[in-house]
C-alpha atoms as a PDB file:
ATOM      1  CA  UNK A   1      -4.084 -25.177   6.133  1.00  0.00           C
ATOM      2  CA  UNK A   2      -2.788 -28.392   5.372  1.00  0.00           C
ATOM      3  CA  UNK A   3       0.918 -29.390   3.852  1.00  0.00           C
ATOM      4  CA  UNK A   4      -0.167 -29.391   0.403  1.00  0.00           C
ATOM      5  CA  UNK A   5      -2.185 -26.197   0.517  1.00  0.00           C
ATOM      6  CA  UNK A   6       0.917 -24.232   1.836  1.00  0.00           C
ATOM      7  CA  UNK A   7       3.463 -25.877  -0.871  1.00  0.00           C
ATOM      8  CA  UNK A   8       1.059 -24.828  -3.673  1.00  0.00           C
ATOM      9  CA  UNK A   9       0.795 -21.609  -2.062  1.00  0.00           C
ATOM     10  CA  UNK A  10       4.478 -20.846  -1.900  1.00  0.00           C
ATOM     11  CA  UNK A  11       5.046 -22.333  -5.888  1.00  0.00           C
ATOM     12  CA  UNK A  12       2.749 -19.570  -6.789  1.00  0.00           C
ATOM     13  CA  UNK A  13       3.701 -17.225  -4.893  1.00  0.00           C
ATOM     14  CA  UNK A  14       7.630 -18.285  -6.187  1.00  0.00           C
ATOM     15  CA  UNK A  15       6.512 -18.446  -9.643  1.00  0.00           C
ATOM     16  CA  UNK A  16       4.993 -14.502  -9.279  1.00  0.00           C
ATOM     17  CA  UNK A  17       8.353 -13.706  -7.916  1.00  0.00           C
ATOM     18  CA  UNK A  18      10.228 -15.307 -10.471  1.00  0.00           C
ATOM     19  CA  UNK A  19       8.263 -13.507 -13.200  1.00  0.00           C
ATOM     20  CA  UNK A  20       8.670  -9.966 -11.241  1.00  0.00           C
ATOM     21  CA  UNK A  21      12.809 -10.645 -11.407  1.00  0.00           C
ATOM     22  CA  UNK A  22      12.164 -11.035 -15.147  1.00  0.00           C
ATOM     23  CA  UNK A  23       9.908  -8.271 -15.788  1.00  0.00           C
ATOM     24  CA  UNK A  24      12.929  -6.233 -13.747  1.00  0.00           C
ATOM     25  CA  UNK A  25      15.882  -7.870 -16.068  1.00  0.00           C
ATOM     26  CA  UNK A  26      13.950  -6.528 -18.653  1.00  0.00           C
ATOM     27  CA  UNK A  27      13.551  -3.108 -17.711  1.00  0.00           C
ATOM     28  CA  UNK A  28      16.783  -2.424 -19.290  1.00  0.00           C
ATOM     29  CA  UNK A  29      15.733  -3.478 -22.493  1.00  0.00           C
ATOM     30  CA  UNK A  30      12.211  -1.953 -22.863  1.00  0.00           C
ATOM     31  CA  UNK A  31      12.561   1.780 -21.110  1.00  0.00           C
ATOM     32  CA  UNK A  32      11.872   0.479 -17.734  1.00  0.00           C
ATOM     33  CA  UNK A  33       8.328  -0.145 -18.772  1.00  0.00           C
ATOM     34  CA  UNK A  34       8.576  -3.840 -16.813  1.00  0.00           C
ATOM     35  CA  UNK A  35      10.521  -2.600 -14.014  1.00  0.00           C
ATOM     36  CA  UNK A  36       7.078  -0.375 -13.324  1.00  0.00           C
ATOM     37  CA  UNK A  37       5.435  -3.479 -13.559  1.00  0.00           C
ATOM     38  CA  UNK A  38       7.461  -4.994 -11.344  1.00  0.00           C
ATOM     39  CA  UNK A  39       7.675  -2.510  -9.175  1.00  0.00           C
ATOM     40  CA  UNK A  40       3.590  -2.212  -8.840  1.00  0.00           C
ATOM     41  CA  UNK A  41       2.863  -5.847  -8.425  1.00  0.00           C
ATOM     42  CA  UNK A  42       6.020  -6.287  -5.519  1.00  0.00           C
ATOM     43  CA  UNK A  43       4.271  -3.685  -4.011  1.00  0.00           C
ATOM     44  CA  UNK A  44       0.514  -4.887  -4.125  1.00  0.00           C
ATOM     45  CA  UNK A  45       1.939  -9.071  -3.231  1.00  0.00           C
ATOM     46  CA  UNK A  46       4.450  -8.309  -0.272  1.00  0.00           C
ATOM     47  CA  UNK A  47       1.580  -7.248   2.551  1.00  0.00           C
ATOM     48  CA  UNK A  48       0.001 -11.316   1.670  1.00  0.00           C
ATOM     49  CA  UNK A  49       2.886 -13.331   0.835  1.00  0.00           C
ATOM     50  CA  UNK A  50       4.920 -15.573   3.102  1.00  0.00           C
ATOM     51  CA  UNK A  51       7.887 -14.565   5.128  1.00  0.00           C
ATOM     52  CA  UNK A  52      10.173 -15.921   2.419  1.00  0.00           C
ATOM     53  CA  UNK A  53       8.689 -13.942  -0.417  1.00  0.00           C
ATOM     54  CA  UNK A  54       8.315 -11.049   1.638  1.00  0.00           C
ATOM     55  CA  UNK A  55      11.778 -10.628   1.407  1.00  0.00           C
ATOM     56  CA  UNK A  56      12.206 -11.204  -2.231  1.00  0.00           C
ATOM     57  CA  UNK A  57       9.561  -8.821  -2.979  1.00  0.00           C
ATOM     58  CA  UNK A  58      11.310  -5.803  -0.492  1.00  0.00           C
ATOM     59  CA  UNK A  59      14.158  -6.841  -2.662  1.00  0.00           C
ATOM     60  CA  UNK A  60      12.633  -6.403  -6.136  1.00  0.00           C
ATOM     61  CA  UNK A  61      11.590  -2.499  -4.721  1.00  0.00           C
ATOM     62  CA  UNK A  62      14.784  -1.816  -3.940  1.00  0.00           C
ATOM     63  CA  UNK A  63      16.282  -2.887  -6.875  1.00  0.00           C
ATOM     64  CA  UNK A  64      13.727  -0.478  -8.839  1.00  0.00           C
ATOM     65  CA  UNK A  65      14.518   2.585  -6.938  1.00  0.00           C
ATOM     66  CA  UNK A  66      18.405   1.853  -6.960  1.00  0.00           C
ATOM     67  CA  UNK A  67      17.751   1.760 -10.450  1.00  0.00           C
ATOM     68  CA  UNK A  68      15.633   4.444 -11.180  1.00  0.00           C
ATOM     69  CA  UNK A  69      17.864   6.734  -8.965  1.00  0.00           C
ATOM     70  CA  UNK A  70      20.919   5.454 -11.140  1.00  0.00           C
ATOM     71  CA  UNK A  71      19.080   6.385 -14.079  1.00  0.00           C
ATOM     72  CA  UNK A  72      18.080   9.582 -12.610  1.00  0.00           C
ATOM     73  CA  UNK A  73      21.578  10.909 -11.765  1.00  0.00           C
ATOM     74  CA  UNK A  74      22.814   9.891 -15.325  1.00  0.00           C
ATOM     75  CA  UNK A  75      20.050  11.453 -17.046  1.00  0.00           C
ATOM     76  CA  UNK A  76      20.385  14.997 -14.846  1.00  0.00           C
ATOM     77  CA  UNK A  77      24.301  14.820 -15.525  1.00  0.00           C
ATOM     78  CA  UNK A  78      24.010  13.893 -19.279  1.00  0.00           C
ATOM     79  CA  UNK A  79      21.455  16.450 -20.060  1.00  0.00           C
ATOM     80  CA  UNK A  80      23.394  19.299 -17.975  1.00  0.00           C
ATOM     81  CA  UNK A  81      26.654  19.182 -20.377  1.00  0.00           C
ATOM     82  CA  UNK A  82      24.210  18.489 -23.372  1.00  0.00           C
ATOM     83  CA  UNK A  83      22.984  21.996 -22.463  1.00  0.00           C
ATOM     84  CA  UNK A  84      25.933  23.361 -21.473  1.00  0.00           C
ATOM     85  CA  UNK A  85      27.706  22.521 -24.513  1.00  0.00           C
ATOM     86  CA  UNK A  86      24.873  24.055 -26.871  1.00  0.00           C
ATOM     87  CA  UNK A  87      24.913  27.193 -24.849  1.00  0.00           C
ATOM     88  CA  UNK A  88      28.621  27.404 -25.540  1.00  0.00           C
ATOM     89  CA  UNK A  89      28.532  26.090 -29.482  1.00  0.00           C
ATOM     90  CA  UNK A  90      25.213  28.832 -30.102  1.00  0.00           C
ATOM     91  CA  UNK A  91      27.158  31.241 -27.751  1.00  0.00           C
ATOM     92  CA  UNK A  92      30.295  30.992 -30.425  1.00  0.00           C
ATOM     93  CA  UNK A  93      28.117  30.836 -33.756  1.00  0.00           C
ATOM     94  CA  UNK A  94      27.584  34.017 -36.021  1.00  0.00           C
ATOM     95  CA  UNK A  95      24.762  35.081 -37.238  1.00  0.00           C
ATOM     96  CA  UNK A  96      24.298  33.204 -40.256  1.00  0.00           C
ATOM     97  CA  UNK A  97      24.698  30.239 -37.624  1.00  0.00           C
ATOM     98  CA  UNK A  98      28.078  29.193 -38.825  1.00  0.00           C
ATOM     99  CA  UNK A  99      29.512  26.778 -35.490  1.00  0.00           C
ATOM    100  CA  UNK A 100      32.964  25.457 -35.522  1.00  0.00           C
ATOM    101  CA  UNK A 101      33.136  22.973 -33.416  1.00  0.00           C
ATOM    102  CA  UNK A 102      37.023  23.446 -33.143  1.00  0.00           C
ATOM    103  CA  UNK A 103      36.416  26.398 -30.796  1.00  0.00           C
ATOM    104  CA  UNK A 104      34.414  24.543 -28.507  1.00  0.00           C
ATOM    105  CA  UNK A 105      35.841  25.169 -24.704  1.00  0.00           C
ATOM    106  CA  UNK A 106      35.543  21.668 -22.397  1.00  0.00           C
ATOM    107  CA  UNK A 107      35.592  22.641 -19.420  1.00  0.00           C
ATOM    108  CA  UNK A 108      36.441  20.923 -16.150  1.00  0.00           C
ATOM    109  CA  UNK A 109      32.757  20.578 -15.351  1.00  0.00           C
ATOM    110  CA  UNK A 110      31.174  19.736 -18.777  1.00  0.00           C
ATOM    111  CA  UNK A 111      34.144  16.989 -18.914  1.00  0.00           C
ATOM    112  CA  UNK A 112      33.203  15.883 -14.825  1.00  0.00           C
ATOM    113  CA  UNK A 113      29.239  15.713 -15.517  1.00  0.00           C
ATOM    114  CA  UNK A 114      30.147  13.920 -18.759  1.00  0.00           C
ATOM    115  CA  UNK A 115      32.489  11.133 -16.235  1.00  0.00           C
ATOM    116  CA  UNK A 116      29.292  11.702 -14.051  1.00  0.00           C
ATOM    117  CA  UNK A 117      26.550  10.321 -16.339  1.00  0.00           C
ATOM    118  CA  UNK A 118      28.420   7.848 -17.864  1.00  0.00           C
ATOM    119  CA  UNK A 119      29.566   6.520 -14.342  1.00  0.00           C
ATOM    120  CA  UNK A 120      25.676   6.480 -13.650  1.00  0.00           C
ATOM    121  CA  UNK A 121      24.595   4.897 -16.629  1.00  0.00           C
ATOM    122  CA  UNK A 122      27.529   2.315 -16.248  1.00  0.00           C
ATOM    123  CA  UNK A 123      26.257   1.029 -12.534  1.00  0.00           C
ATOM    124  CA  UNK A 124      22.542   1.244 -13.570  1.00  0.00           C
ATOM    125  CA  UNK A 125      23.179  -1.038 -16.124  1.00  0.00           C
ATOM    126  CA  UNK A 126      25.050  -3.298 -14.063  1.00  0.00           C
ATOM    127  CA  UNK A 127      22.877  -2.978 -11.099  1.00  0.00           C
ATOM    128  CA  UNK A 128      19.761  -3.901 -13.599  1.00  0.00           C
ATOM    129  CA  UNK A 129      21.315  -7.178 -15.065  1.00  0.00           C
ATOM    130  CA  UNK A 130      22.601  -8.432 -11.834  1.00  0.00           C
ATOM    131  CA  UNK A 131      20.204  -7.717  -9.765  1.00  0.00           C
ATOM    132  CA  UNK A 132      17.507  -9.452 -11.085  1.00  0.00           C
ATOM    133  CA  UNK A 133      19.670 -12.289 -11.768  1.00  0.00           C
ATOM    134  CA  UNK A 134      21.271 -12.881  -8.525  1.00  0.00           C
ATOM    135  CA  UNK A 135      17.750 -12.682  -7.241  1.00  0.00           C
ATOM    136  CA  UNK A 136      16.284 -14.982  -9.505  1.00  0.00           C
ATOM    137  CA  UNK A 137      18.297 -17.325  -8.881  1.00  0.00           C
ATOM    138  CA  UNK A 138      18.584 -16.848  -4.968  1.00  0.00           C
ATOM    139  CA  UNK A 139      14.252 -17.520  -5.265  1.00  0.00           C
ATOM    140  CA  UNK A 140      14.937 -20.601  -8.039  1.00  0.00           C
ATOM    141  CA  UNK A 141      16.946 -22.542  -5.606  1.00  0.00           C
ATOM    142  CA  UNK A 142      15.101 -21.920  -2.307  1.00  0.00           C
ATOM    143  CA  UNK A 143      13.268 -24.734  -1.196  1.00  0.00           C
ATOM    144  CA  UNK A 144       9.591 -24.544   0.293  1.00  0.00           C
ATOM    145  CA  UNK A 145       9.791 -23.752   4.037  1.00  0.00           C
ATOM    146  CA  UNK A 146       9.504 -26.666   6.264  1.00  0.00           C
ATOM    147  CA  UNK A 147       5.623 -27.381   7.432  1.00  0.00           C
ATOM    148  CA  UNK A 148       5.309 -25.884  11.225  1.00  0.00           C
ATOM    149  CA  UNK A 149       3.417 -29.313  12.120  1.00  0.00           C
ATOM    150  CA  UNK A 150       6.430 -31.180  10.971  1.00  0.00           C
ATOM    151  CA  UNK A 151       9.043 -28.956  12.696  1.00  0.00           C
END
């Protein structure tokens, strides 16, 4: 493989890593639908790119997963008080489903797994902006790897 063939070879590979850190920045605007994406196509390029991409791309995975387990905890947590508060506003109702909210109880634990999830959804959001970002740019200003002839 000659000079030029690797150096076209690494821009595309840089340019399908540079669209995967996109497609992961935003995740966090569309549901994670790109972050699957992502997520799919870091999976299926890493076993054929370079040593340089590899990286990037075991980077990209990780950043899904942190994410998605972020995302995971908040959602468990946030839904858990939901729940717990319902229980305790249709435990309190009469029959003719009058609820005063004034006689809710918040508890030590509904008030923690509230903390909890928003905590959670806090660093998921942060780790899903910056992420991406810092790895975008990290893959934006690496230069092509010197030519093994040349070295």
């Amino acid at each position: 493989m000659t000079e030029t063939d690797e150096a076209r070879r690494f821009d595309g590979e840089r340019v399908m890593g540079l669209i995967n850190y996109g497609l992961l920045f935003g995740a966090i605007f569309f549901a994670g639908v790109p972050g699957i994406v992502a997520v799919v196509l870091a999976y299926t390029q890493r076993g054929t790119a370079g040593p340089v991409l590899r990286e990037h791309y075991r980077f990209q995975i990780q950043i899904f997963w942190i994410g998605f387990l972020l995302a995971l905890i908040a959602g468990i947590c946030g839904l858990w008080a939901i729940l717990d508060v319902s229980g305790d506003l249709l435990g309190r109702g009469s029959v003719d489903g009058d609820v005063k909210f004034a006689d809710l109880d918040l508890s030590g634990g509904m008030i923690g797994l509230l903390i909890a999830a928003g905590v959670a959804l806090a660093l998921m959001t942060l780790w899903s902006l910056a992420a991406p970002a810092i790895g975008f740019i990290r893959l934006a200003t690496t230069s092509r790897p010197a030519h093994p002839a040349l070295a």
